[in-house]
Protein backbone atom coordinates (compact mmCIF):
# COMPACT_ATOMS: atom_id res chain seq x y z
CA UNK A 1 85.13 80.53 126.83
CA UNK A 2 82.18 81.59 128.63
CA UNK A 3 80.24 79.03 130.89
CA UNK A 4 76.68 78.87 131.95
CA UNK A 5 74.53 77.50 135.37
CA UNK A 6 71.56 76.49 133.99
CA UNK A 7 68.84 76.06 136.85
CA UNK A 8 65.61 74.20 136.88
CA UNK A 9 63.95 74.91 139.84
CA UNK A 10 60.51 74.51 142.07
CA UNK A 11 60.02 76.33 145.04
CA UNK A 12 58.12 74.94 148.03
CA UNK A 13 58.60 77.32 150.75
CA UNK A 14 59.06 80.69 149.12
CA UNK A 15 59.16 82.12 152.60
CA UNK A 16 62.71 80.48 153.88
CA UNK A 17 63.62 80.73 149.89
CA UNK A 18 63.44 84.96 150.11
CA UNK A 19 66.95 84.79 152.03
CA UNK A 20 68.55 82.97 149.23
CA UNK A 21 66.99 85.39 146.09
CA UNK A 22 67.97 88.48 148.66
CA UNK A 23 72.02 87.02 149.17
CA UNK A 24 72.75 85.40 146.21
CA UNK A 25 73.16 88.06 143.44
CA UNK A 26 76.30 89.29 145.72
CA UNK A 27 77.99 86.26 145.35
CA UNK A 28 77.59 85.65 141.65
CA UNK A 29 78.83 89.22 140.78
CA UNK A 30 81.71 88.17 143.21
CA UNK A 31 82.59 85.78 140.32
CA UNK A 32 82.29 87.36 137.23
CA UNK A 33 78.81 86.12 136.67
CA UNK A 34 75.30 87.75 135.89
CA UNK A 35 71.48 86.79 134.88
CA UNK A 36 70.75 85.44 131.79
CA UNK A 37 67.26 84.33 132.46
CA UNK A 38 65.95 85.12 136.46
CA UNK A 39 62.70 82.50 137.48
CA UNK A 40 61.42 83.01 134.94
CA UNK A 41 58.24 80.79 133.69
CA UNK A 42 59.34 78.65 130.51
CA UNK A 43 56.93 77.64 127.86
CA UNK A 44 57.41 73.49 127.06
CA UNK A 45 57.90 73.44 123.75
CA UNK A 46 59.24 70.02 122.56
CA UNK A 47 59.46 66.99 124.73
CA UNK A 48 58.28 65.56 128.38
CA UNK A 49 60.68 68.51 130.26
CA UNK A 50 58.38 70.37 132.66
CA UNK A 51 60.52 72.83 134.95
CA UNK A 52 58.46 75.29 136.53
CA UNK A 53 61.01 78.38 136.25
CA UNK A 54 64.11 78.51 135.02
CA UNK A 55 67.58 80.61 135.68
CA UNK A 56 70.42 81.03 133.51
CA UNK A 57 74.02 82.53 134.97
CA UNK A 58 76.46 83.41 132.61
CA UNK A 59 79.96 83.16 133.55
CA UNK A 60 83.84 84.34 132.07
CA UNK A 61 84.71 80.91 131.84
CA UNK A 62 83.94 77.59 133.44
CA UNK A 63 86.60 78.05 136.35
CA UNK A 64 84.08 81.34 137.61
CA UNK A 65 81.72 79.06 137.64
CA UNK A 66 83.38 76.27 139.41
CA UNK A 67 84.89 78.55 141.92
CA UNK A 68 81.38 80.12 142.55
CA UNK A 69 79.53 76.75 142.82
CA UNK A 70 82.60 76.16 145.61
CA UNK A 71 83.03 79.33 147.25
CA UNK A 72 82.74 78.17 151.15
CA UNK A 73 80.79 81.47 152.23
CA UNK A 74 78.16 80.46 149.58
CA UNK A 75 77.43 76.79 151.39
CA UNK A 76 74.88 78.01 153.38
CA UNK A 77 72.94 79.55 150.88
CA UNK A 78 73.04 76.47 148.73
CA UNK A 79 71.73 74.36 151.88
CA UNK A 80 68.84 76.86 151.73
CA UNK A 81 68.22 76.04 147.99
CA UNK A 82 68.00 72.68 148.52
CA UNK A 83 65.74 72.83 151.70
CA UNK A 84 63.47 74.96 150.02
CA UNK A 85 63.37 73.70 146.54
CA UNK A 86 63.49 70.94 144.13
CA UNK A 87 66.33 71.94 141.89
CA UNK A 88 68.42 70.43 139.02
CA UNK A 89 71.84 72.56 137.94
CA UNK A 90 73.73 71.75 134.99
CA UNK A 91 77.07 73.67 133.84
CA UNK A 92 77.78 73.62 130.26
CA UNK A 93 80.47 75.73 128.14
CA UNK A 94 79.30 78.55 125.69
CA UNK A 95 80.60 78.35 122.15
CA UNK A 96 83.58 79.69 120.83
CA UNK A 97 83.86 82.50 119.19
């Protein structure tokens, strides 16, 4: 079953961010996974949720992801997500087909 990162992101220093939106791509191909959705601008529909861009990773199955989200060469990158953003991830399973 397919799983999915679901990012909701706000970058603050786009600057030190560039390194992370250069390396990262590398590293989700490394585990099966590709872009859904890349920053892009949503459009609140419904509700008091706000985020101001969004990405979406699709993934073989929830053990890419996992293995991704813990792949020690990728802990660097991470630290530079979370210096230069305010981020919330969520991982959720895709549907069965």
């Amino acid at each position: 079953m397919k799983a999915y990162l679901v990012l909701d992101l706000a970058v603050h220093d786009f600057a030190a961010f560039k390194v992370y939106i250069e390396r990262i791509p590398a590293f989700i191909a490394r585990h099966g996974g590709r872009y859904i959705v890349q920053g892009a601008v949503p459009t609140p529909v419904e509700g008091g949720w706000t985020p101001e861009r969004i990405v979406i990773l699709e993934f073989p199955s929830r053990q890419n992801a996992t293995d991704f989200l813990g792949d020690p060469e990728i802990q660097d990158l991470f630290a530079i997500r979370h210096r230069t953003t305010t981020s919330r991830l969520v991982l959720v399973d895709g549907c069965t087909e």
